[in-house]
N, C-alpha and C. Protein backbone atom coordinates (compact mmCIF):
# COMPACT_ATOMS: atom_id res chain seq x y z
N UNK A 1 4.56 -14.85 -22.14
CA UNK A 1 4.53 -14.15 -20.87
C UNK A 1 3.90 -15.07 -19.83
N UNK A 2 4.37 -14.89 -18.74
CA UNK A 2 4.42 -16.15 -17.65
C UNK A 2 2.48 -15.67 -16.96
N UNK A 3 1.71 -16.23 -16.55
CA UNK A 3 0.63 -16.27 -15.55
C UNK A 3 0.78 -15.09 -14.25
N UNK A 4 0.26 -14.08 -14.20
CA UNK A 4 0.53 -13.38 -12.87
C UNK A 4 0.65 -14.63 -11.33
N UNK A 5 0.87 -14.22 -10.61
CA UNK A 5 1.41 -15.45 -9.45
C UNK A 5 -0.03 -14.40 -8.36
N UNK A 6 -1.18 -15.30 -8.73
CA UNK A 6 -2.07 -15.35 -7.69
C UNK A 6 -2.58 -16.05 -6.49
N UNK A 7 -0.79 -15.93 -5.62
CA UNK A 7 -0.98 -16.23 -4.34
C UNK A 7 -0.60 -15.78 -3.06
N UNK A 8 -0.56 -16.29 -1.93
CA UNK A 8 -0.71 -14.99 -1.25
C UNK A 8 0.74 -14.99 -0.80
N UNK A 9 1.55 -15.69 -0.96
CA UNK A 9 2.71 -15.79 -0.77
C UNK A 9 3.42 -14.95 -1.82
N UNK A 10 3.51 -15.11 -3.13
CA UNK A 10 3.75 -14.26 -4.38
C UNK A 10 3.30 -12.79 -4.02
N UNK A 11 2.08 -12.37 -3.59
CA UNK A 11 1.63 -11.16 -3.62
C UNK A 11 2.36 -10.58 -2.24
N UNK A 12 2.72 -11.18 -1.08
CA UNK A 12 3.36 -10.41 0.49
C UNK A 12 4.33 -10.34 -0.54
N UNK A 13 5.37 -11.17 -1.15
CA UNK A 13 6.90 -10.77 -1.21
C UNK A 13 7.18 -9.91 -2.51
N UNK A 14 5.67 -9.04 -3.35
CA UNK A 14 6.37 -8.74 -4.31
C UNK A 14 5.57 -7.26 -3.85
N UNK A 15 4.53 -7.48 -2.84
CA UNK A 15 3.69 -6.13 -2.51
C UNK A 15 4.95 -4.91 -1.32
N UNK A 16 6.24 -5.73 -1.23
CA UNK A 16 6.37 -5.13 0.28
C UNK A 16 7.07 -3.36 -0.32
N UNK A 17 7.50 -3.34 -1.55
CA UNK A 17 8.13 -2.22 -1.77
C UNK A 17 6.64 -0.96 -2.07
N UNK A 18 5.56 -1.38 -2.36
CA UNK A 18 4.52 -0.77 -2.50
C UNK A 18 3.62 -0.60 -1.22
N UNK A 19 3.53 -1.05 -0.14
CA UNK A 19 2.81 -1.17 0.89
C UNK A 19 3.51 0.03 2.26
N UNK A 20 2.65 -0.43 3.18
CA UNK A 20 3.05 0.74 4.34
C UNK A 20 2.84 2.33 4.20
N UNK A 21 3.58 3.02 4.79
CA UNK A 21 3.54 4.34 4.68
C UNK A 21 5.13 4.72 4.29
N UNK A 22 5.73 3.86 3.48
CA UNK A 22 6.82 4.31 2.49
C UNK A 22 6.21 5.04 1.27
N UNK A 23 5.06 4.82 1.04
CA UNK A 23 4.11 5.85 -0.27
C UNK A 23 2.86 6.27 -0.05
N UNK A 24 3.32 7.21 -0.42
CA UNK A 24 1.77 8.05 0.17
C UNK A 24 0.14 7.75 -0.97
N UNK A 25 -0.58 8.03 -0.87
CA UNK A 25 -1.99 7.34 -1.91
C UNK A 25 -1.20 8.19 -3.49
N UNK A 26 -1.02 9.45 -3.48
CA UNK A 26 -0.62 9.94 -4.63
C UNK A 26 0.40 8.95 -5.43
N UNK A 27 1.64 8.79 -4.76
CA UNK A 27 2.92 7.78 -5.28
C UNK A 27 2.38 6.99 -5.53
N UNK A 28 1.32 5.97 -4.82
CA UNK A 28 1.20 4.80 -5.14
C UNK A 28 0.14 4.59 -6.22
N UNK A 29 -0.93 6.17 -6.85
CA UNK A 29 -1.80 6.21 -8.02
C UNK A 29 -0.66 6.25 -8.72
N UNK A 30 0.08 7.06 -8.99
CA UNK A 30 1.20 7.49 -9.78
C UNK A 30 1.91 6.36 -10.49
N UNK A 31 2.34 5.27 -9.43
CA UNK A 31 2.94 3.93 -9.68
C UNK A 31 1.82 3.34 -10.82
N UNK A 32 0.29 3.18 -10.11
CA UNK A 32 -0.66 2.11 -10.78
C UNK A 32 -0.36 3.07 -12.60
N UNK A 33 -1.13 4.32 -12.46
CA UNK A 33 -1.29 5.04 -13.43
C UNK A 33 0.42 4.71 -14.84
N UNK A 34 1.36 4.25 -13.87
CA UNK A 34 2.89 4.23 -14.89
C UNK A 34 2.37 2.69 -15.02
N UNK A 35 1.62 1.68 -14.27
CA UNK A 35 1.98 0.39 -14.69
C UNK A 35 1.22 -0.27 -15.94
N UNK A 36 0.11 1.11 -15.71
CA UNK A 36 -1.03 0.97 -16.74
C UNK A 36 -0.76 1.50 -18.09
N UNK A 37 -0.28 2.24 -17.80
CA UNK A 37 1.03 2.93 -19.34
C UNK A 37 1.84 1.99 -19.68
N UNK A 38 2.56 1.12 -19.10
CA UNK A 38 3.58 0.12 -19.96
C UNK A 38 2.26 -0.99 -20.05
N UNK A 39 1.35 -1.03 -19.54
CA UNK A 39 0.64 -2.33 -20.07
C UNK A 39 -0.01 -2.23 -21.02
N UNK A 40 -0.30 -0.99 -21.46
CA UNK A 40 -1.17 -0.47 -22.44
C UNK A 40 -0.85 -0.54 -23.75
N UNK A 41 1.11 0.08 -23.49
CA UNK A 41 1.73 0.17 -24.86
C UNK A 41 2.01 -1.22 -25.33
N UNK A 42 2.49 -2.36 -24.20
CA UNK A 42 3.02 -3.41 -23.99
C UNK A 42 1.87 -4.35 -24.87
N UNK A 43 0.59 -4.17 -25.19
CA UNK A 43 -0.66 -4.47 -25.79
C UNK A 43 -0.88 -4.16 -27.15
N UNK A 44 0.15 -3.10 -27.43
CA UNK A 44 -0.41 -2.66 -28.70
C UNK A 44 -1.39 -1.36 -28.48
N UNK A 45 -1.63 -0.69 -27.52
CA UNK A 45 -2.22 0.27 -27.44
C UNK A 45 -1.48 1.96 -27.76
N UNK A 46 -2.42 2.74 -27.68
CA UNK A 46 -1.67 4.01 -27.71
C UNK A 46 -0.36 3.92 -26.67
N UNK A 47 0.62 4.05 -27.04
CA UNK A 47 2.17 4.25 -26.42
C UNK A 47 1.77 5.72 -25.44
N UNK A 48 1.16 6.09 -24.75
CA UNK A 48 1.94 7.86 -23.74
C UNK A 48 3.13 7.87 -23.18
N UNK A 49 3.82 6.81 -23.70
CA UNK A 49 4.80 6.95 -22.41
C UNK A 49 6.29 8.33 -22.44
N UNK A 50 5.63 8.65 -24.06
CA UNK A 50 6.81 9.52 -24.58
C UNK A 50 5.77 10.69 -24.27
N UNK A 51 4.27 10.72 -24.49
CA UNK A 51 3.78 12.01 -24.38
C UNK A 51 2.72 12.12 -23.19
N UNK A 52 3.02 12.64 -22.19
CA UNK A 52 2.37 12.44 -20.68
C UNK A 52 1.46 13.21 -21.26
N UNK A 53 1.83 14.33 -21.92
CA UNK A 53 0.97 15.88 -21.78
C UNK A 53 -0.37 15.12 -22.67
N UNK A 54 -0.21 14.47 -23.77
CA UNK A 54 -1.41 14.01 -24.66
C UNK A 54 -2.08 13.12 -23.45
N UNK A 55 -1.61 12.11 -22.97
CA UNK A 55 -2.51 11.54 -21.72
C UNK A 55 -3.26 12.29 -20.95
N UNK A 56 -2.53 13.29 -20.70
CA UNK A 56 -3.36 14.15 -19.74
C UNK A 56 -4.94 14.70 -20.10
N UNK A 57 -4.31 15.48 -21.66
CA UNK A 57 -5.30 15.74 -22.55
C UNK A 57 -6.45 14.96 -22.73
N UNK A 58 -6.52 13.86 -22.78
CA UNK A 58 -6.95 12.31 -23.20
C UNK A 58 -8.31 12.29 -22.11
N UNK A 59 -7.09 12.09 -21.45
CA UNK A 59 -7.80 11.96 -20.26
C UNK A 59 -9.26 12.71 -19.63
N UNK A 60 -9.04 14.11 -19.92
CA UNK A 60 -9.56 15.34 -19.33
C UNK A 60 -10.53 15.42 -20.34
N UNK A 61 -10.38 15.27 -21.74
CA UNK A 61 -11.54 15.08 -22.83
C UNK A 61 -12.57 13.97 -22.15
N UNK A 62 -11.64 12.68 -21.60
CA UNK A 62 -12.58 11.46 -21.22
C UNK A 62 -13.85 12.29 -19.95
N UNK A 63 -13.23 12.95 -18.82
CA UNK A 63 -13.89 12.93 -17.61
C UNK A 63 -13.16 14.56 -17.17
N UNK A 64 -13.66 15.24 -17.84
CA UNK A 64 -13.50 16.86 -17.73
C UNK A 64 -15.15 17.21 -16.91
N UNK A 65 -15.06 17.41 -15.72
CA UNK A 65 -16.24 17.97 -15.16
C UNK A 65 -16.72 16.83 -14.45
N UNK A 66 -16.43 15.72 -14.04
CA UNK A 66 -17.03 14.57 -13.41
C UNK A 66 -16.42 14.99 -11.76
N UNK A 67 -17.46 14.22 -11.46
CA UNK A 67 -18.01 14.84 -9.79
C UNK A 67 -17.02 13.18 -9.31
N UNK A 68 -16.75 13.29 -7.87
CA UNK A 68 -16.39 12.06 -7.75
C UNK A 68 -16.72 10.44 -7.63
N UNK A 69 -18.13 10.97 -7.72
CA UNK A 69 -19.12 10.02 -7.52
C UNK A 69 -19.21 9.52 -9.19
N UNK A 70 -19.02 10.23 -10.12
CA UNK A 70 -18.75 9.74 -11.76
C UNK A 70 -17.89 8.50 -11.63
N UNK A 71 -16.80 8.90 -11.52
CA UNK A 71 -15.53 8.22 -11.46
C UNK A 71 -15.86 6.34 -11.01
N UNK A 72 -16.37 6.53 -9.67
CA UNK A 72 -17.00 5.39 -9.48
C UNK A 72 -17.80 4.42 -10.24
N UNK A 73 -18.77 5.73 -10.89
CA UNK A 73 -19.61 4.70 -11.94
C UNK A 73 -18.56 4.56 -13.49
N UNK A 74 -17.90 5.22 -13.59
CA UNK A 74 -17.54 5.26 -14.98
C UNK A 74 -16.90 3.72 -14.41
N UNK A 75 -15.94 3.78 -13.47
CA UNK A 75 -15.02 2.27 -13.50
C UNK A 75 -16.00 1.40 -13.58
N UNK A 76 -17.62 1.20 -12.89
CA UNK A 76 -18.26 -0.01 -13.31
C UNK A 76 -18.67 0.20 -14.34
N UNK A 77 -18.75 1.22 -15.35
CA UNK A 77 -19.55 0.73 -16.70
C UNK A 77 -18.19 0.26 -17.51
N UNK A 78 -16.95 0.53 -17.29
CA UNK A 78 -15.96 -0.30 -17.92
C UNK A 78 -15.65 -1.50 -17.33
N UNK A 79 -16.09 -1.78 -16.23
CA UNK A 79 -15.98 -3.20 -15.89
C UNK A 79 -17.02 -4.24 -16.69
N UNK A 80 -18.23 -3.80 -16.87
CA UNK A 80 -19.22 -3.86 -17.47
C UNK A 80 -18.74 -4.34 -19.08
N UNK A 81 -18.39 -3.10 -19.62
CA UNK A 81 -17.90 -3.52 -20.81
C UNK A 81 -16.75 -4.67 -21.35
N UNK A 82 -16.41 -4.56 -20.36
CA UNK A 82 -14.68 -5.35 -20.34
C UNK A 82 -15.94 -6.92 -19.99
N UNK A 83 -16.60 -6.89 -19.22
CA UNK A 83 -17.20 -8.23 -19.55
C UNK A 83 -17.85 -8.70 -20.21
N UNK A 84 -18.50 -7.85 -21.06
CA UNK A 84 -19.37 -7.80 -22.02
C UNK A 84 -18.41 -7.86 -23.07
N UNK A 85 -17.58 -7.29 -23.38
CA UNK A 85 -16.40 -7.73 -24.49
C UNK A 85 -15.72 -9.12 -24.64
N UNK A 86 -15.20 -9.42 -23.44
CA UNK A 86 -14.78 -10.58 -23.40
C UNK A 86 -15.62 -12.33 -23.27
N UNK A 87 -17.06 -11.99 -23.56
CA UNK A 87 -18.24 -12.58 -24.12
C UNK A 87 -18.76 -13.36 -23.06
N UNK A 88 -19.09 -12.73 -21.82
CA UNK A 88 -19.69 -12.51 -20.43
C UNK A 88 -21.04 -12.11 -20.68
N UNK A 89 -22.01 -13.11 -20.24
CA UNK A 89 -23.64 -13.10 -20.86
C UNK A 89 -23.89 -12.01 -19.19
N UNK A 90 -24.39 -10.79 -19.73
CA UNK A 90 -24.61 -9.74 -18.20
C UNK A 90 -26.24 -9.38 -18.46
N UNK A 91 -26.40 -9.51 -17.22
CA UNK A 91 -28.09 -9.14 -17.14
C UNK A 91 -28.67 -8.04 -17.94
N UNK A 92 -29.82 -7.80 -18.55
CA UNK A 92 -30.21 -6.90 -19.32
C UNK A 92 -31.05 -6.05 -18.40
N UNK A 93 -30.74 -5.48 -17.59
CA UNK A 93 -31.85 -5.00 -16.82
C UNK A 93 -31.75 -4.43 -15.06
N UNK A 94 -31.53 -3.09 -14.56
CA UNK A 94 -31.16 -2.84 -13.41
C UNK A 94 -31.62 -3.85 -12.55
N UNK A 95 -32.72 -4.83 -12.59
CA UNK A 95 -33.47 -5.59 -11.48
C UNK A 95 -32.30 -6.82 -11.90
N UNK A 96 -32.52 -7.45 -12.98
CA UNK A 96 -31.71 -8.49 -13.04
C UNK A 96 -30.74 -8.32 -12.66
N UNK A 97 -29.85 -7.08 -12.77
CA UNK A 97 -28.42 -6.97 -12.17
C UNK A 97 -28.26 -6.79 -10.42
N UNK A 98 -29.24 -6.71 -10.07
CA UNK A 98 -29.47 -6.16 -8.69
C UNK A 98 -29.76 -7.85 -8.09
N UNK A 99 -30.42 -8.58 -9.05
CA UNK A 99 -30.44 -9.89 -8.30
C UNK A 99 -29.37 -10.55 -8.38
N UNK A 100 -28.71 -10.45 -9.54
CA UNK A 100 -27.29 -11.51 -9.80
C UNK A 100 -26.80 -11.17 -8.45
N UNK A 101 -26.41 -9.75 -7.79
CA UNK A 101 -25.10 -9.39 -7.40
C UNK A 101 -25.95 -9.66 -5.66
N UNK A 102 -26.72 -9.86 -5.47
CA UNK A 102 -27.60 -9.73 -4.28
C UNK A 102 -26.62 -11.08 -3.74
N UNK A 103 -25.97 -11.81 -3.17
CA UNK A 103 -25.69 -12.44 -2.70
C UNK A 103 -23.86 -11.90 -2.37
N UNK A 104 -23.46 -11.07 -3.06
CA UNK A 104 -22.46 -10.80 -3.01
C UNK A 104 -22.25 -9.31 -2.28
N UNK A 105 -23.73 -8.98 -1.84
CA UNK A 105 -23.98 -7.73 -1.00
C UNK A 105 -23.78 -8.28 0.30
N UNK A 106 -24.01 -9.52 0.58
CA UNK A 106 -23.74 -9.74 1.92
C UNK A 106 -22.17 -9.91 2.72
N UNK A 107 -21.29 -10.12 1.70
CA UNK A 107 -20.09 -9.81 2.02
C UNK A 107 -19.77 -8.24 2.55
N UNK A 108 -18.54 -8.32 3.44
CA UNK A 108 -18.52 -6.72 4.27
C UNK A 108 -17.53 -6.52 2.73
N UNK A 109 -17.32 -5.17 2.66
CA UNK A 109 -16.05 -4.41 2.58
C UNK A 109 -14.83 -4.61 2.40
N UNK A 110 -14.49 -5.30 3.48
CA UNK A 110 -13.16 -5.88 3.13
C UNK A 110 -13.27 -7.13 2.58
N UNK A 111 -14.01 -8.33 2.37
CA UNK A 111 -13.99 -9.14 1.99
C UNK A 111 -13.92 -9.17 0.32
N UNK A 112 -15.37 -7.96 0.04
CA UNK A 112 -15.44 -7.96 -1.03
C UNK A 112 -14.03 -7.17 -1.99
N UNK A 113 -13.24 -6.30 -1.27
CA UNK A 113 -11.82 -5.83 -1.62
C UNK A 113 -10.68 -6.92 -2.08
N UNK A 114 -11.28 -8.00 -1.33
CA UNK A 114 -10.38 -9.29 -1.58
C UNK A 114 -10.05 -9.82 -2.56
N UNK A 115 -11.66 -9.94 -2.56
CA UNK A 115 -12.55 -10.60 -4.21
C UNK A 115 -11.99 -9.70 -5.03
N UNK A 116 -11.82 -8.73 -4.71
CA UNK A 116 -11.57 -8.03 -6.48
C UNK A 116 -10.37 -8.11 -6.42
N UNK A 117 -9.25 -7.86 -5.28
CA UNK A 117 -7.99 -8.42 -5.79
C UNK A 117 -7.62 -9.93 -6.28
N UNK A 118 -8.41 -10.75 -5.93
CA UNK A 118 -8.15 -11.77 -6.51
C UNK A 118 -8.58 -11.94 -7.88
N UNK A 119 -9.55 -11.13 -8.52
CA UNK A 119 -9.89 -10.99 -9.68
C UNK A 119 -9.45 -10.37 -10.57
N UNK A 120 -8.34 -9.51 -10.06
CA UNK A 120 -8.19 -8.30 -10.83
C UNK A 120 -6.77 -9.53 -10.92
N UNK A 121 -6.48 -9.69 -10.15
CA UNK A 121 -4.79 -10.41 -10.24
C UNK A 121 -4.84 -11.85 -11.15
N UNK A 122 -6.34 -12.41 -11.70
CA UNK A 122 -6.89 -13.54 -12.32
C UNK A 122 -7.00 -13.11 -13.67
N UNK A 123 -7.42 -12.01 -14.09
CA UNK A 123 -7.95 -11.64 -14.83
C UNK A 123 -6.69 -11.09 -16.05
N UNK A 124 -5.94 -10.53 -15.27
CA UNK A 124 -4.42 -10.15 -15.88
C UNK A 124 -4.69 -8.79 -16.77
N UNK A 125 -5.18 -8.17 -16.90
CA UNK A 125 -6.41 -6.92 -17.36
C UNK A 125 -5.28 -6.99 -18.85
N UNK A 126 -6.50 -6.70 -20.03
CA UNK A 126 -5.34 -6.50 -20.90
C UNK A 126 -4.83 -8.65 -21.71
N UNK A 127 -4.92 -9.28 -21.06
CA UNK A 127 -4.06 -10.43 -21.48
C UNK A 127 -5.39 -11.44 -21.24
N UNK A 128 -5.38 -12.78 -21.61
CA UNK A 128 -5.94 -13.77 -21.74
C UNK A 128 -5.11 -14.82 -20.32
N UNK A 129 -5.47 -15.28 -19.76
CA UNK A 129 -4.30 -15.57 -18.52
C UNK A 129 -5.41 -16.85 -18.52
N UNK A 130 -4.76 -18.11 -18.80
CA UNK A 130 -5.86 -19.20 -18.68
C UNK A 130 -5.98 -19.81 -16.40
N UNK A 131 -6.36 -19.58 -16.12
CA UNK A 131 -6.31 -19.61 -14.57
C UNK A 131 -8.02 -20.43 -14.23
């Protein structure tokens, strides 16, 4: 399987059918949520793609009663793990983690949105992508 194409030229000409107000935030979770289902099965993972209803289930066992403010933290403690799995030495300690990231607080918002698309598109979630 080929390297995701992390550039910005690759990403305008392959983002344009996903972008604008041709999809609304729902369509375009809907899209991520189907791309994450073929990447999942595509891995060797549980297949849903035949049983939505068990995903759903799955799902709702995972984060049945979470406030929206959960959601947020749950994605960093799996970011967390996902680096800690992939044998990422991570601070032991709310202070230590508060200093690592202290330089990366000074970035606004959008910058830091950047950073994670460029990371997330580096990273290849799921795959080993030598980059």
């Amino acid at each position: 399987m080929a390297n995701p194409t992390c550039t910005r030229d690759g990403l305008v000409s392959s983002k344009a059918c996903f972008s604008g107000t041709r999809l609304s935030k729902r369509q375009k979770l809907a899209r991520r949520v189907y791309f994450d289902l073929l990447q999942l099965a595509a891995i060797g993972g549980t297949n849903y793609l035949e049983a939505i209803s068990t995903l759903n289930t799955d799902a709702n066992s995972l984060s049945c009663g979470f406030k929206p403010d959960d959601f947020d933290g749950a994605e960093l403690a799996i970011a967390q793990n996902n680096a800690s799995s992939a044998g990422a030495f991570l601070p032991t300690t709310d202070t230590a983690l508060a200093a690592a990231v202290k330089c990366l607080e000074d970035y606004s918002d959008h910058q830091l949105k950047q950073m994670q698309l460029l990371l997330y598109c580096k990273l290849g979630i799921g795959k080993s992508y030598p980059q």
